[in-house]
Protein backbone atom coordinates (compact mmCIF):
# COMPACT_ATOMS: atom_id res chain seq x y z
CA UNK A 1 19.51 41.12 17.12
CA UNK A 2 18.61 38.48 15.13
CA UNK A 3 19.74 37.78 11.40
CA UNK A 4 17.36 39.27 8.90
CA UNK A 5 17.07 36.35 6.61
CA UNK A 6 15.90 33.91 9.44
CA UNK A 7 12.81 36.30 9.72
CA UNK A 8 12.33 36.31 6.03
CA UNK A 9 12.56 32.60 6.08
CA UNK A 10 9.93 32.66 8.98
CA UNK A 11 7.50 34.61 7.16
CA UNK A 12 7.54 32.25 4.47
CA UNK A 13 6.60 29.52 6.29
CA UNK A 14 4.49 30.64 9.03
CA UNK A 15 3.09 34.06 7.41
CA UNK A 16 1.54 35.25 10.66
CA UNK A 17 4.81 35.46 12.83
CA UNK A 18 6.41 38.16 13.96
CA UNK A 19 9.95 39.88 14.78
CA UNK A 20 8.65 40.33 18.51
CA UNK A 21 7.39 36.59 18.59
CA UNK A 22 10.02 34.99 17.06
CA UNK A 23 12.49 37.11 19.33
CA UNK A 24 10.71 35.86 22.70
CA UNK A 25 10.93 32.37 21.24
CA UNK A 26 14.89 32.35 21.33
CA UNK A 27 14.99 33.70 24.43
CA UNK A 28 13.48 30.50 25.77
CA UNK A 29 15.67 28.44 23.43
CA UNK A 30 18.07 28.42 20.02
CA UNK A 31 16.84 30.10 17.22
CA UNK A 32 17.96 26.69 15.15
CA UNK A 33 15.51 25.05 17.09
CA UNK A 34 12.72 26.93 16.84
CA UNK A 35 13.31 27.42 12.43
CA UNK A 36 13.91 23.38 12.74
CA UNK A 37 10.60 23.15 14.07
CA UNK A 38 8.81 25.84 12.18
CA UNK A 39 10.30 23.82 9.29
CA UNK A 40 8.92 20.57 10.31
CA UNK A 41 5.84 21.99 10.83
CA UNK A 42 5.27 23.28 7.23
CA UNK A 43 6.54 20.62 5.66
CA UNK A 44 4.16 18.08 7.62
CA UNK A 45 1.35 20.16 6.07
CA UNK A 46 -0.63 18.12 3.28
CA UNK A 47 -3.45 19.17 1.40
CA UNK A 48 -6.82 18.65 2.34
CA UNK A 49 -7.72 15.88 -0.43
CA UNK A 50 -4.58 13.57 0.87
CA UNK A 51 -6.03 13.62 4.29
CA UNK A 52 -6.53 10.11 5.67
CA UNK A 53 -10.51 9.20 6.02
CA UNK A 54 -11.63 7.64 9.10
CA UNK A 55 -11.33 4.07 7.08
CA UNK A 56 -7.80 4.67 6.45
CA UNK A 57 -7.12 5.37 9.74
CA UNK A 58 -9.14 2.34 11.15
CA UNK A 59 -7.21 -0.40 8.55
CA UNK A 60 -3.62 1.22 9.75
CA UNK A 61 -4.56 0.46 13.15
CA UNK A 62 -6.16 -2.58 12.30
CA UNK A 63 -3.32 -4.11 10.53
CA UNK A 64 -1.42 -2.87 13.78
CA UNK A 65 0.89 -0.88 11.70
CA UNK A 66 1.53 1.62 14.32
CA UNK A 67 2.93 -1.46 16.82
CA UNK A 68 6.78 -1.01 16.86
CA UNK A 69 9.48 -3.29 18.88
CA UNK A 70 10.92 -2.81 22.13
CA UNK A 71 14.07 -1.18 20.62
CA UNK A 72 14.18 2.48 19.53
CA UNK A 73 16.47 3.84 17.47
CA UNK A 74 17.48 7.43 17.93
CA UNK A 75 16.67 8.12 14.42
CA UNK A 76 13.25 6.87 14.35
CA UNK A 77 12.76 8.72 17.68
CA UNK A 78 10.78 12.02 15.94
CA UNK A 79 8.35 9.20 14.63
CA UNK A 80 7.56 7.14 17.77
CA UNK A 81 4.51 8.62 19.82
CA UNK A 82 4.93 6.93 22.98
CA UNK A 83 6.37 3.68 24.79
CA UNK A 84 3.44 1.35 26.43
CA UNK A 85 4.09 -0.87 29.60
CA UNK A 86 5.14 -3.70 28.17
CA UNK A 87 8.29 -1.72 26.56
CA UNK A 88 6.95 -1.78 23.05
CA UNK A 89 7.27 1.89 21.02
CA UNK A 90 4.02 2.91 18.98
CA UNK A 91 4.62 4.56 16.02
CA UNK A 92 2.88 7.60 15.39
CA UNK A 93 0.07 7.15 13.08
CA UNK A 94 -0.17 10.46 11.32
CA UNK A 95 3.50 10.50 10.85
CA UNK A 96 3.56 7.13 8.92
CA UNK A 97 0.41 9.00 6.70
CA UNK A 98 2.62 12.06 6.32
CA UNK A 99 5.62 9.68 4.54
CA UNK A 100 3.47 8.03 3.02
CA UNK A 101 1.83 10.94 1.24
CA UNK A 102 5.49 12.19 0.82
CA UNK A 103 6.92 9.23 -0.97
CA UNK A 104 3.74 8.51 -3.10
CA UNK A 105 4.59 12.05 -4.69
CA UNK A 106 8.08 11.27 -4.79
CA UNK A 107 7.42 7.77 -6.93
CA UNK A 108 5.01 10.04 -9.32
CA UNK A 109 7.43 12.64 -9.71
CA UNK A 110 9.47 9.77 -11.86
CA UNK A 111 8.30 10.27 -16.19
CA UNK A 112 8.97 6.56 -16.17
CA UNK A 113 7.69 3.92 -14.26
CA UNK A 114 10.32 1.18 -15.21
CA UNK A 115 12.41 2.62 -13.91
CA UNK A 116 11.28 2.62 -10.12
CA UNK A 117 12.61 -0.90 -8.66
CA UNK A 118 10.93 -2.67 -5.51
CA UNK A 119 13.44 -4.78 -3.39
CA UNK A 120 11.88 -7.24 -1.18
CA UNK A 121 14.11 -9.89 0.76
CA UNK A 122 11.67 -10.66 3.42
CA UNK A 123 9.32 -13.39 2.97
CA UNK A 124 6.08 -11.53 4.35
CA UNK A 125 7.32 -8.63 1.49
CA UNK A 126 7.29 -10.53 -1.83
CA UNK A 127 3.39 -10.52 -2.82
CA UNK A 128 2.69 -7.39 -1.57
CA UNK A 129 6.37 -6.35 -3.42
CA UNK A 130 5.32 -7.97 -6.80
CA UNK A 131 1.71 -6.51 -6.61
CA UNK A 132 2.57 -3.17 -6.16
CA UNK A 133 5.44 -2.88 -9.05
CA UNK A 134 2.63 -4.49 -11.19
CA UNK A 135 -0.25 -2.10 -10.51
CA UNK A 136 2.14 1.24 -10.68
CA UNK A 137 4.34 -0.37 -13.86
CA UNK A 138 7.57 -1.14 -11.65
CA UNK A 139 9.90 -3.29 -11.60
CA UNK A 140 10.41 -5.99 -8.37
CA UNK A 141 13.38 -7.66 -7.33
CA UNK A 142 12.02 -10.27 -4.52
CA UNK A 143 14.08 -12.51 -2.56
CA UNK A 144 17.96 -13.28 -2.66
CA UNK A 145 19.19 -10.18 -4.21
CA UNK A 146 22.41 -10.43 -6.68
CA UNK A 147 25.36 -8.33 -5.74
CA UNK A 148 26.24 -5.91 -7.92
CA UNK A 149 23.08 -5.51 -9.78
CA UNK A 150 23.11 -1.77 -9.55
CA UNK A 151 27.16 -1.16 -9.92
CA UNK A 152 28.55 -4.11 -11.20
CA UNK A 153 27.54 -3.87 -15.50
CA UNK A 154 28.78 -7.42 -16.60
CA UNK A 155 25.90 -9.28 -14.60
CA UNK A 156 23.14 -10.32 -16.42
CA UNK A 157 20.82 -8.53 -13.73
CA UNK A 158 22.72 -5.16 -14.19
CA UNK A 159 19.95 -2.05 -13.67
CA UNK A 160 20.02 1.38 -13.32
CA UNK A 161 17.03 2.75 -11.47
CA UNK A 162 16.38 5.99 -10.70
CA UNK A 163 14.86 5.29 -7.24
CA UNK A 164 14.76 2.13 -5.07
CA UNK A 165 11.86 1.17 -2.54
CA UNK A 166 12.71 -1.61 -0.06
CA UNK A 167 10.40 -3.18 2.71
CA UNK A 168 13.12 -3.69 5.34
CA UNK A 169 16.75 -1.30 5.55
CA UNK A 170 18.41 -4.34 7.60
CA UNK A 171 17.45 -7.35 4.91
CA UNK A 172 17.54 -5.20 2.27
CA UNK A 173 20.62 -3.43 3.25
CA UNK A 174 23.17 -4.65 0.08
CA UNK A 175 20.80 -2.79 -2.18
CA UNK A 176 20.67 0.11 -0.12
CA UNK A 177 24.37 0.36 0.12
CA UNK A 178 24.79 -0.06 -3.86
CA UNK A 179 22.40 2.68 -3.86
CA UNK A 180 24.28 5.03 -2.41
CA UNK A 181 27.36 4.29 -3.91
CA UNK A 182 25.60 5.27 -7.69
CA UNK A 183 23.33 8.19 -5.66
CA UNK A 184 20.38 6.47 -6.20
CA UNK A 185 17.38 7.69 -3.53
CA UNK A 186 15.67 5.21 -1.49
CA UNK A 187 12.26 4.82 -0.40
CA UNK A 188 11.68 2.11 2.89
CA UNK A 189 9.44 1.03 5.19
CA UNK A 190 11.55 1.62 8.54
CA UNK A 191 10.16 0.24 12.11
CA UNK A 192 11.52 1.88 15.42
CA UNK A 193 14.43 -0.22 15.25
CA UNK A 194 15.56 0.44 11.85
CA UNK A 195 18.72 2.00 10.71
CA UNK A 196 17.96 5.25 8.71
CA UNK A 197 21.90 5.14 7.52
CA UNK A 198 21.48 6.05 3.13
CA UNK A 199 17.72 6.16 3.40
CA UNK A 200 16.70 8.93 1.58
CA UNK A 201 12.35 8.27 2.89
CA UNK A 202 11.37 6.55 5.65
CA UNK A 203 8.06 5.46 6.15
CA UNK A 204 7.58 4.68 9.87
CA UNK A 205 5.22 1.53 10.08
CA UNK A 206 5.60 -1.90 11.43
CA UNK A 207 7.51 -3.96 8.63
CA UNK A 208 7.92 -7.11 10.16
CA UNK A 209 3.95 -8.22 10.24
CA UNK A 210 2.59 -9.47 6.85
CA UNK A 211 -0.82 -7.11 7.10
CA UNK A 212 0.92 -3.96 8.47
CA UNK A 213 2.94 -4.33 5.20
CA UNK A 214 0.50 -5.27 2.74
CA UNK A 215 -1.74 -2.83 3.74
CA UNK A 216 1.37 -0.02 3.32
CA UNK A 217 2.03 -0.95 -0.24
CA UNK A 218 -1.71 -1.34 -1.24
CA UNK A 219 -2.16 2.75 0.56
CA UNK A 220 1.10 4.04 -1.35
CA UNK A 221 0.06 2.50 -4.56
CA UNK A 222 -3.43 3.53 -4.40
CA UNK A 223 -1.89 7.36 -3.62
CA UNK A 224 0.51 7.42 -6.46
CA UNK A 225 -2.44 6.04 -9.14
CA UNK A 226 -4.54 8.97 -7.80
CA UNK A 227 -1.50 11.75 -8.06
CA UNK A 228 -0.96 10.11 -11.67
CA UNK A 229 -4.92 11.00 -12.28
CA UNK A 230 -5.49 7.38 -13.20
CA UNK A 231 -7.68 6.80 -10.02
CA UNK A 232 -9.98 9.60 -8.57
CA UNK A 233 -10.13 10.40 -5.23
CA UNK A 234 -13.44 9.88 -4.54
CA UNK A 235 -13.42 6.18 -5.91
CA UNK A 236 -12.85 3.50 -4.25
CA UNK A 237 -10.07 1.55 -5.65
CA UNK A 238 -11.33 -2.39 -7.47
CA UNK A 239 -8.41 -3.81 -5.47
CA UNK A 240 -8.72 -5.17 -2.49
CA UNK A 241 -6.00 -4.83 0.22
CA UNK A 242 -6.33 -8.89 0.49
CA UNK A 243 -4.46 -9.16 -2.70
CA UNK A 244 -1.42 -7.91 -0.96
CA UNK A 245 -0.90 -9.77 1.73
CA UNK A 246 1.37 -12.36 2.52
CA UNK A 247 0.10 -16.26 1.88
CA UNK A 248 1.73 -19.70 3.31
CA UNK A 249 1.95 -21.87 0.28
CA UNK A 250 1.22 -24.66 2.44
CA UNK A 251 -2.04 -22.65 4.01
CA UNK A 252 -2.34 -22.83 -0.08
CA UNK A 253 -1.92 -26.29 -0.36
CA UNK A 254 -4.07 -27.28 2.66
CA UNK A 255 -6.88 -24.93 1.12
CA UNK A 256 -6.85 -26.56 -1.62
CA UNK A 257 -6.97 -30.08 -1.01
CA UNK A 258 -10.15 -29.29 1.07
CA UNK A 259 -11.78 -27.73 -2.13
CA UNK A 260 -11.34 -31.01 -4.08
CA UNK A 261 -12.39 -32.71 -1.16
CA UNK A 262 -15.34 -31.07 -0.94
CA UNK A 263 -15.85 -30.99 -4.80
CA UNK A 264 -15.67 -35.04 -4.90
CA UNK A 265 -18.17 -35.11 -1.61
CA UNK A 266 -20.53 -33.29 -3.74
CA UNK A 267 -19.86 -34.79 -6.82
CA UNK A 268 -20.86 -38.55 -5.14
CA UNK A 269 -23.58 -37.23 -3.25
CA UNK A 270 -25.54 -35.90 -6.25
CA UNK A 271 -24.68 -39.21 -8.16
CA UNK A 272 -25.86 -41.48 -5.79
CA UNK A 273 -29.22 -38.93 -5.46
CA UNK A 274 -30.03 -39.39 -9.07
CA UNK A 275 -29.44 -43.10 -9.02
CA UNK A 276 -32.22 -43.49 -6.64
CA UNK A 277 -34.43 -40.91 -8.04
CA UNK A 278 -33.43 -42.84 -11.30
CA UNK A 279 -34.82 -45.90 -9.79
CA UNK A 280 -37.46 -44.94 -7.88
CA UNK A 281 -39.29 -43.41 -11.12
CA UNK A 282 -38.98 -46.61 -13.40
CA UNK A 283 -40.56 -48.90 -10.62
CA UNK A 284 -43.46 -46.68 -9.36
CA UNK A 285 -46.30 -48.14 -7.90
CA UNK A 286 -45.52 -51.50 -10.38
CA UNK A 287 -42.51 -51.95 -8.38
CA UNK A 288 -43.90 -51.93 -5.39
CA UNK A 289 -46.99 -54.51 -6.35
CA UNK A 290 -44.49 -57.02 -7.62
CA UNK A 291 -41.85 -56.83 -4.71
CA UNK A 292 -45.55 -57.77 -2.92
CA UNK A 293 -46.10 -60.73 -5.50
CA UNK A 294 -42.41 -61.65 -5.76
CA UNK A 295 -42.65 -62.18 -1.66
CA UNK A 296 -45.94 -64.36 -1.70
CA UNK A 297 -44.33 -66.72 -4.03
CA UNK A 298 -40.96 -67.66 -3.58
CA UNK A 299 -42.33 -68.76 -0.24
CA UNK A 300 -45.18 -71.00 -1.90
CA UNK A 301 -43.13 -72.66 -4.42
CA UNK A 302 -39.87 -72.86 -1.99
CA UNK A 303 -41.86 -75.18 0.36
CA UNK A 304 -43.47 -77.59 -2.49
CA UNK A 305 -40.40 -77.73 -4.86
CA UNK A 306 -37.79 -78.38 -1.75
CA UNK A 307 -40.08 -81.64 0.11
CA UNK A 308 -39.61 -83.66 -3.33
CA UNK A 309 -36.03 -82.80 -4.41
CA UNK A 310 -35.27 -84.06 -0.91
CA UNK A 311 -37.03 -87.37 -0.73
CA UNK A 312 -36.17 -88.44 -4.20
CA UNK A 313 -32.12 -87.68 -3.71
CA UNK A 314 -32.94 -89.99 -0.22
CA UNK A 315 -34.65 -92.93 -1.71
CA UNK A 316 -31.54 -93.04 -4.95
């Protein structure tokens, strides 16, 4: 017979099983098993009003956040839905919402903001990083990160947080590891390669393309304004997702030097418009009658003033 607090435990997750049920169950496989999965089952459960909307769904598939790589780690298996043809792992799309839900209450939970810090070593991570500390009141630590910033006191950059969220567990694994060394939780983006090793949430989405993680941090700052109250749910957030992607500064550069070129074209060709409208208004129809006149006689007095010059120079 089966322990009485397992059923107890059963009822309070599933509410509608039974002694009998639950018995037939094990004898198909172990009881751990089936609570692990009853367990998984409730905690996947999110309320109505944090249910993804059709356009959620269609930018996370969009920004092909649900395209993993051809490596699987046995962690991330639970997340992965299946493996296409070409040996690369999708990523279950309503398990990345689920995290995501999960760690946008987590980051509320904290009284004060400041004391959340973003760590972003990849390139494709640092706008997306700085916006999102800015619009949620964090701090962000982009780029080379400084050893011993979280456990080392005498450098200048010494913090203690009281969680850490990181775009990428392999680049951003020396502040994951001083994490756990000071039990601070972490919060990271994790792909179907990723190590899960001190990662207290993972968020299964593709973190090495500069939309799938733009578009992460712009959904999980957007969910922890409206669990703060300081967005409602049904408005849309001012922000666009653009603001959190990932820009070339010499895509900048290049965009740039076209506006001024364009600027200058436009510049000159209005100039040289108004010169000849400038023109064309002071002449008129006078203009016009003495570029007639001014024709008829330079070629009368051309042909009697030149036949004299001539003849006298000669004769001298």
């Amino acid at each position: 017979m089966m322990p009485t607090r397992y059923v107890l435990k059963l009822d309070q997750i599933k509410g509608t099983i039974s002694f009998e049920t639950f018995k037939e169950s094990t004898q198909r496989e172990d009881s751990k098993k089936v609570i692990k999965k009853l367990f998984e089952k409730h905690m996947s459960r999110v309320p109505s009003i944090l249910s993804p909307t059709e356009e959620d769904i269609q930018l996370l598939l969009s920004a092909q956040c649900h395209i993993g790589t051809k490596n699987a780690n046995v962690r991330m298996a639970p997340y992965i839905y299946k493996r296409r043809a070409d040996g690369i792992n999708l990523i279950n799309i309503g398990k990345t919402w689920e995290k995501l839900i999960f760690a946008a209450r987590v980051i509320a939970a904290i009284e004060n903001p400041q004391d959340i810090v973003v760590v972003s070593a990849r390139p494709y991570g640092h706008r997306a990083a700085l916006k999102f500390a800015r619009y949620i009141g964090a701090e962000a630590i982009v780029g080379r990160f400084t050893p011993g910033t979280f456990t080392n006191y005498i450098t200048r950059s010494f913090r203690e947080p009281r969680l850490i969220i990181c775009t990428d567990p392999r680049s951003d694994f020396q502040a994951v590891l001083e994490a756990s060394y000071v039990n601070i939780p972490v919060i990271s983006l994790a792909d179907t390669d990723a190590s899960l090793q001190y990662i207290d949430v993972a968020i299964p989405t593709n973190n090495k393309a500069k939309h799938a993680i733009g578009l992460i941090y712009w959904l999980l700052a957007r969910a922890v304004l409206r669990l703060r109250g300081t967005l409602d749910y049904n408005t849309p957030w001012e922000v666009m997702v653009d603001m959190f992607f990932y820009r070339d500064p010499e895509e900048i550069e290049r965009e740039n030097e076209a506006a001024e070129l364009e600027g200058d074209f436009a510049a000159t060709a209005d100039a040289a418009t108004g010169e000849w409208a400038v023109e064309g208004d002071a002449e008129g129809v006078a203009g016009i009658a003495a570029a007639a006149d001014w024709s008829a006689q330079t070629t009368t007095d051309w042909a009697e003033d030149a036949a004299p010059a001539a003849t006298s120079s000669w004769e001298a």
